[in-house]
Protein backbone atom coordinates (compact mmCIF):
# COMPACT_ATOMS: atom_id res chain seq x y z
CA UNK A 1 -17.60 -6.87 -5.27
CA UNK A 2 -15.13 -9.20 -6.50
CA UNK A 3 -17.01 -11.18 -8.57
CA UNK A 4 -15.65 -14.73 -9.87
CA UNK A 5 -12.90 -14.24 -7.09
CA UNK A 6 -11.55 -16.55 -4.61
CA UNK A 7 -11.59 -15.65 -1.05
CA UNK A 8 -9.08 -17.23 1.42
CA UNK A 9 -5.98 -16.61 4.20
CA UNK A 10 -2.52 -17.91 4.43
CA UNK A 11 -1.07 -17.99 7.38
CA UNK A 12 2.34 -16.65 7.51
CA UNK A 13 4.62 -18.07 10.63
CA UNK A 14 3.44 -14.66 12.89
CA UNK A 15 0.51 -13.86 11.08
CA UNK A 16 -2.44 -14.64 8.95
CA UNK A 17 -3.55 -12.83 5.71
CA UNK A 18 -7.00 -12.50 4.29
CA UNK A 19 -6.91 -11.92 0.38
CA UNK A 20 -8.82 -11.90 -2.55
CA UNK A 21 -7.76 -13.29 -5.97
CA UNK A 22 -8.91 -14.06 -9.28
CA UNK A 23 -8.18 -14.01 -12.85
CA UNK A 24 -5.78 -16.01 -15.22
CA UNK A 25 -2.15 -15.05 -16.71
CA UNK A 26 0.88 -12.97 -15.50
CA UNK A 27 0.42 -12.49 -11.07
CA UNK A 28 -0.63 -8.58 -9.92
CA UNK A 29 0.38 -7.75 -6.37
CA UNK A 30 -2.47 -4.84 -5.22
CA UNK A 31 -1.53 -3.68 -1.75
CA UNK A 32 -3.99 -1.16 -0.08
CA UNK A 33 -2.83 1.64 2.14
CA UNK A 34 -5.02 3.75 5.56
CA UNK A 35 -7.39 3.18 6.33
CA UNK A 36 -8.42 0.84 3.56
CA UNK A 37 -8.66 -2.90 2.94
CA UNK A 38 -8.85 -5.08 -0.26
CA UNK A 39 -11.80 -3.85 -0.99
CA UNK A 40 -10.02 -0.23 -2.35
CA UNK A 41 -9.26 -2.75 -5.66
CA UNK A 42 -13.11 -3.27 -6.27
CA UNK A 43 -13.23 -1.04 -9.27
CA UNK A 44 -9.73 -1.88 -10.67
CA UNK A 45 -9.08 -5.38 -10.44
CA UNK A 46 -11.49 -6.67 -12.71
CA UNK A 47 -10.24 -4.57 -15.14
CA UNK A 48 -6.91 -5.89 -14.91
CA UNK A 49 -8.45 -9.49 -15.07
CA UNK A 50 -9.74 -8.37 -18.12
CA UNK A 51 -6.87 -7.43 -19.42
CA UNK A 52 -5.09 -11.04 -19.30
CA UNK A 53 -4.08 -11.12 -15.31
CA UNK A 54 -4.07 -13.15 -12.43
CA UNK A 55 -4.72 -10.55 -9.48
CA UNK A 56 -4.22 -10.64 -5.77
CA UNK A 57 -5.40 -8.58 -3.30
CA UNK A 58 -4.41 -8.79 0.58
CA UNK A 59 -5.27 -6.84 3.15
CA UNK A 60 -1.57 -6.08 5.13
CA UNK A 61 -0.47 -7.49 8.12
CA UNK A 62 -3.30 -5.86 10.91
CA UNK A 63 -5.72 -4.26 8.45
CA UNK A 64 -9.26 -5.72 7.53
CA UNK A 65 -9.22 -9.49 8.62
CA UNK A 66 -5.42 -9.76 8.57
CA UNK A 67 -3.69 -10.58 12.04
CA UNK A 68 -0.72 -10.02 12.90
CA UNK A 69 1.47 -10.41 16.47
CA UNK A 70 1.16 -8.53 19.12
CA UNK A 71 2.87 -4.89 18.80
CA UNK A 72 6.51 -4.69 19.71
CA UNK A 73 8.45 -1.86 21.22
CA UNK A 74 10.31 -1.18 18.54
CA UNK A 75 7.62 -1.27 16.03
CA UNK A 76 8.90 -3.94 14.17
CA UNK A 77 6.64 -6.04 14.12
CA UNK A 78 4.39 -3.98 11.89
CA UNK A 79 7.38 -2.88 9.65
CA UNK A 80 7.04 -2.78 6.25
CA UNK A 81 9.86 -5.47 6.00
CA UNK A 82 7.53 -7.65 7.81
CA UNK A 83 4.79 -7.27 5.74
CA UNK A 84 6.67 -7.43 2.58
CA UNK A 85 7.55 -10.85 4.08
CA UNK A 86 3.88 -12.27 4.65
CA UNK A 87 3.45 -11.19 1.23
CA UNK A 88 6.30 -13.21 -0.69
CA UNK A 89 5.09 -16.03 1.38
CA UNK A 90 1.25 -15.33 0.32
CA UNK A 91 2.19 -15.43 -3.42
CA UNK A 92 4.31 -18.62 -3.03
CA UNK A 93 1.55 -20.32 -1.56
CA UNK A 94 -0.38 -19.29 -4.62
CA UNK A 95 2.20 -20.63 -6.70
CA UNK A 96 3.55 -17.31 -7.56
CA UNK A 97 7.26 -17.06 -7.39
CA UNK A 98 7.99 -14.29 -9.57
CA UNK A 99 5.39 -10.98 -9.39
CA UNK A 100 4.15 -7.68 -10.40
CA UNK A 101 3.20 -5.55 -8.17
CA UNK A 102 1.16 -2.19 -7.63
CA UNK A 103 1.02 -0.24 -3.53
CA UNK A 104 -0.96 2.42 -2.66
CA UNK A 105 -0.48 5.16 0.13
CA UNK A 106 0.81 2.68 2.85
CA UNK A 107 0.74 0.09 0.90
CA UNK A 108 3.36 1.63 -1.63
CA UNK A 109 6.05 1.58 1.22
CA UNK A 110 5.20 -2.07 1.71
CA UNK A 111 5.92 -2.47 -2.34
CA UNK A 112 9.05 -0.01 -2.00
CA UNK A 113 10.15 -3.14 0.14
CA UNK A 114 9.44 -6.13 -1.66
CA UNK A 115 11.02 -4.61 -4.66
CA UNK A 116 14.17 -3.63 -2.18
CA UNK A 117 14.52 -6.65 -0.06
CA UNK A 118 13.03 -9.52 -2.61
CA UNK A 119 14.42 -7.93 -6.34
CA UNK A 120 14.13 -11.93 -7.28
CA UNK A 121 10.63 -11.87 -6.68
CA UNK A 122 9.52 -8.60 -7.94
CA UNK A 123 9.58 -7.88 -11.60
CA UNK A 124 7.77 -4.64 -11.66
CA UNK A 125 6.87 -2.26 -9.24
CA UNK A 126 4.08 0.32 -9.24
CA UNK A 127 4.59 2.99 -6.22
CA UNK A 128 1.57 5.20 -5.83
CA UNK A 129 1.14 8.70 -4.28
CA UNK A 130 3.80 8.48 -2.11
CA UNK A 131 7.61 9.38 -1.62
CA UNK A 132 9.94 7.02 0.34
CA UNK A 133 8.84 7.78 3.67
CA UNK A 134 12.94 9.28 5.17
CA UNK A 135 12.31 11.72 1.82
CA UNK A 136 9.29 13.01 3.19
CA UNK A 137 10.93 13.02 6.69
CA UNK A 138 13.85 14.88 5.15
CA UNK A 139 11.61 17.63 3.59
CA UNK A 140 9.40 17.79 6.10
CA UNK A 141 8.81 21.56 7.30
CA UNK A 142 5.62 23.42 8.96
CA UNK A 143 3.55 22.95 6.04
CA UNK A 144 4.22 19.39 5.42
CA UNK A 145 3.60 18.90 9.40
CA UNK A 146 0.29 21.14 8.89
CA UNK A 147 -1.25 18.66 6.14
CA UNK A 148 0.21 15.74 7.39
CA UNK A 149 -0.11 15.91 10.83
CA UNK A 150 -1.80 12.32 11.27
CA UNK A 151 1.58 10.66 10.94
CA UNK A 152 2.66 12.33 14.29
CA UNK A 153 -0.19 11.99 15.78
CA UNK A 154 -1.03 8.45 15.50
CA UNK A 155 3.14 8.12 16.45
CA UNK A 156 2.32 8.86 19.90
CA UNK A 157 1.52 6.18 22.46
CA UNK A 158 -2.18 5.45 23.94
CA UNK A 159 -3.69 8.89 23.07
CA UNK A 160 -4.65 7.82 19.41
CA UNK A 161 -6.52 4.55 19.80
CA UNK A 162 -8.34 6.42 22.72
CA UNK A 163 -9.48 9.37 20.35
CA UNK A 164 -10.50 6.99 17.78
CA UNK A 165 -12.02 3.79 19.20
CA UNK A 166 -14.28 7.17 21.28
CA UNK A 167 -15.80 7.33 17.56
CA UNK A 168 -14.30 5.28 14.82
CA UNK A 169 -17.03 6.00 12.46
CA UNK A 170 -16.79 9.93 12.83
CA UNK A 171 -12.82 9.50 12.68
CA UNK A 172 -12.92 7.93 9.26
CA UNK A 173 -15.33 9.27 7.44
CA UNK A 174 -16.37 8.23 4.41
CA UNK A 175 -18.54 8.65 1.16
CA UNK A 176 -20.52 5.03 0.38
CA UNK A 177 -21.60 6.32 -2.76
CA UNK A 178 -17.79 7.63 -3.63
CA UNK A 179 -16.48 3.97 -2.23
CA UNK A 180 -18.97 1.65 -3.57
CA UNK A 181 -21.21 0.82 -0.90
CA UNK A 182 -20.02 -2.65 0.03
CA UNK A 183 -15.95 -1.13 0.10
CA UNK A 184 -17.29 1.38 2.58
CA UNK A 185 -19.07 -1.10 4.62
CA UNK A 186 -15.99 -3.28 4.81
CA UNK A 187 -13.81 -0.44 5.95
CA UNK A 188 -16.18 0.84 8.41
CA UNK A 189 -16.25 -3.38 9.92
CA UNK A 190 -12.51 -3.32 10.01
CA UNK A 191 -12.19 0.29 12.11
CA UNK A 192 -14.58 -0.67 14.46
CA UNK A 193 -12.31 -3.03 15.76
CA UNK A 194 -9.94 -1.61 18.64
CA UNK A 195 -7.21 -4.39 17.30
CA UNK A 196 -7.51 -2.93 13.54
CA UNK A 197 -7.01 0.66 14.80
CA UNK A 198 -4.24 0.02 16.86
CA UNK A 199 -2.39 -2.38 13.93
CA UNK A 200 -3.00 0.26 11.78
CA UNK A 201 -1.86 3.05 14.11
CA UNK A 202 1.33 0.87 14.62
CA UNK A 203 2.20 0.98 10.81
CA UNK A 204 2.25 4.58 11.46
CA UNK A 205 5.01 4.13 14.24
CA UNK A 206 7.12 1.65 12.66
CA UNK A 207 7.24 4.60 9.99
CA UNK A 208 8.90 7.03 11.91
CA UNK A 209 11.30 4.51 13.52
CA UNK A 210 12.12 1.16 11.94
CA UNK A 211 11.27 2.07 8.19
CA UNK A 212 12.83 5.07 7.72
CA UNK A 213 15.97 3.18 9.23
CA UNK A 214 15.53 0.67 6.97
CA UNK A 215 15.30 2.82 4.37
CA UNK A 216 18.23 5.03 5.30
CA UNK A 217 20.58 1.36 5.91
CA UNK A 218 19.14 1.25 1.86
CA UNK A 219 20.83 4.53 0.65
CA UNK A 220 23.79 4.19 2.86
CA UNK A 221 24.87 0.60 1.40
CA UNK A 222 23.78 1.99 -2.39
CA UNK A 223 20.72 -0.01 -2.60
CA UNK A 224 18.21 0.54 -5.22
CA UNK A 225 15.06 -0.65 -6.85
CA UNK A 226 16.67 -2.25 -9.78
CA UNK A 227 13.29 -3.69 -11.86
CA UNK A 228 11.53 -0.95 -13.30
CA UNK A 229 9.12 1.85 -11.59
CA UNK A 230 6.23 3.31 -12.31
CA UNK A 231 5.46 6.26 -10.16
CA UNK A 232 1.75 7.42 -10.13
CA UNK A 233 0.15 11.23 -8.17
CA UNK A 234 -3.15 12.36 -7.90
CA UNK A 235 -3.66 15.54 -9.53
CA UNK A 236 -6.09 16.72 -6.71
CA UNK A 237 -3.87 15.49 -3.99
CA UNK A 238 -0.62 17.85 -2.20
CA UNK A 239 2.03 15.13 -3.37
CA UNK A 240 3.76 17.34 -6.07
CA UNK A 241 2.74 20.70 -4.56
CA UNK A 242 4.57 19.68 -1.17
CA UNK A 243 7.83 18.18 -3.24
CA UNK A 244 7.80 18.97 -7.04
CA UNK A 245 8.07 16.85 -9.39
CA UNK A 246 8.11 13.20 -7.82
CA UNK A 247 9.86 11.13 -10.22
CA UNK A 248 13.14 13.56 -10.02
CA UNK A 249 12.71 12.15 -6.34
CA UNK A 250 12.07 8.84 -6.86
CA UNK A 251 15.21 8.09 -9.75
CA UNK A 252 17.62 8.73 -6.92
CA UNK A 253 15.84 5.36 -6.14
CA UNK A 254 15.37 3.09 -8.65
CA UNK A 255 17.02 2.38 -11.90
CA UNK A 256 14.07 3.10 -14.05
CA UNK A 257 11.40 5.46 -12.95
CA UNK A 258 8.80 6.86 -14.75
CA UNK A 259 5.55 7.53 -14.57
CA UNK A 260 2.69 10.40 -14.36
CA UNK A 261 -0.48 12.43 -12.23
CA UNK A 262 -3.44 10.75 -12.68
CA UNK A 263 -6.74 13.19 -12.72
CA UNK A 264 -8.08 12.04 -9.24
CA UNK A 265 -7.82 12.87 -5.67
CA UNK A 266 -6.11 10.63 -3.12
CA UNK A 267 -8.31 7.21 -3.73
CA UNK A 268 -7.17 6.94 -6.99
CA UNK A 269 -8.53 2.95 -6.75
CA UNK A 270 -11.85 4.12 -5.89
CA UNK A 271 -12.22 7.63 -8.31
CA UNK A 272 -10.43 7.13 -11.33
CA UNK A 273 -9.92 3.11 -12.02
CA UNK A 274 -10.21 3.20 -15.25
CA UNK A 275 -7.24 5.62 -15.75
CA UNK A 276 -5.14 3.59 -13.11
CA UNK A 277 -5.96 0.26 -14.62
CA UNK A 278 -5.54 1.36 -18.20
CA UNK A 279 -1.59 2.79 -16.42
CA UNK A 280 -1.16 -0.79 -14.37
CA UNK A 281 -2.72 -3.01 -17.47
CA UNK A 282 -0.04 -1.03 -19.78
CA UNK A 283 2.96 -0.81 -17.55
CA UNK A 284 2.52 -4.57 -16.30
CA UNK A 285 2.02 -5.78 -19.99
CA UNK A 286 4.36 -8.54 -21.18
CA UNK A 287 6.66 -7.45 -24.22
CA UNK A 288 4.60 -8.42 -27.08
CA UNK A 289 1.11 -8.35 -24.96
């Protein structure tokens, strides 16, 4: 994976992020979501070096071989502000103040707040299957709760890290042949590690709580994502058929929005890349590229 990129970490003040980069020309932000690492970019960052850019890929604050602090009771400290903020200090140290950037599943709230709290640093934003997480809080009902019942779950205290550090690997399960064997190894490392799960179970709490207050501070002071958006679905996944169309959601958000389903389930990285890159390489383009 990853060949002719550069491996490192950059510590941050409270934490310390591993990340992968490579390439040469305009910067690409790629932020993975649950339970994924870098490694979800395997198949599609190449392809956006090819197409003329520099592209970095962390693993957030508690995920893969990032560290973060110890939790806190509020949640905050894995908040998506927080992590937005390793991440404007990651691409600084790479000499990167002004960026593009692309987040997936979790990872999209963590770009939904980099392009909210840092608009001088962000000059693009790529949100991918997801909603603002107070609109899907909003609109949750019985079937929403039904599919999505893992973001109430892993809310609770203790009970989740004790059902899955019983059996990580049975708890995420996962296709090597679908993933790319080496992405699936990765992944499998990083979950087998008690302080992954319960980072990553803690992103899931700060959700409920902190976010969506942040996020609801946003609307109520008139806040918006003023670059423009490109909002990506998976076909195969229950985005649209839980809310409709998602861009009608999403331009009560940002300025610009636009954007389409992609023919893929929910690892759009991983089963359609070309079709994602080929949207990223596109939307990302320089006028005139």
């Amino acid at each position: 994976m990853f060949a002719n990129f550069t491996e490192t970490r950059i510590d941050t003040g409270d934490a310390s992020v591993f990340l992968r980069h490579g390439g040469q020309g305009p910067p690409v932000l790629l932020l993975h979501g649950h339970p994924r690492t870098s490694a979800t970019w395997h198949r599609v960052a190449p392809l956006l070096v090819d197409r003329g850019f520099t592209v970095v890929c962390p693993d957030l604050r508690g995920y893969g071989r990032s560290r973060g602090p110890a939790p806190s009771p509020d949640h905050s400290a894995h908040s998506k502000r927080a992590m937005a903020g390793d991440l404007v200090t990651v691409m600084r140290e790479l000499g990167h103040e002004r960026f593009l950037v692309a987040g997936h599943d979790r990872g999209s709230y963590v770009a939904l707040r980099l392009a909210l709290d840092h608009p001088d640093a962000v000059t693009r934003v790529a949100l991918l299957d997801c909603l603002p997480i107070s609109e899907h809080l909003a609109r949750a009902g019985a079937e929403f709760a039904t599919r999505w019942w893992h973001w109430f779950f892993f809310a609770q205290p203790d009970v989740p890290e004790r059902v899955i550090t019983a059996d990580p690997d049975a708890w995420y399960r996962g296709d090597p042949d679908a993933m790319g064997a080496e992405n699936h190894s990765e992944r499998l490392e990083a979950v087998r590690r008690p302080e992954v799960v319960r980072a990553m179970l803690e992103d899931y709490r700060a959700g409920l709580t902190v976010d969506r207050a942040h996020e609801e501070a946003d609307r109520a002071a008139g806040r918006r994502v003023r670059c423009p958006a490109l909002i990506l679905w998976s076909l195969r996944d229950d985005l649209e058929e839980l809310h409709g169309d998602p861009l009608e959601i999403w331009r009560d958000w940002a300025d610009d929005a636009r954007g389409h389903g992609i023919d893929s389930g929910h690892h759009m990285a991983e089963e359609a890349p070309e079709a994602l890159a080929a949207a990223l390489g596109d939307f990302f383009a320089p006028p005139g590229g």
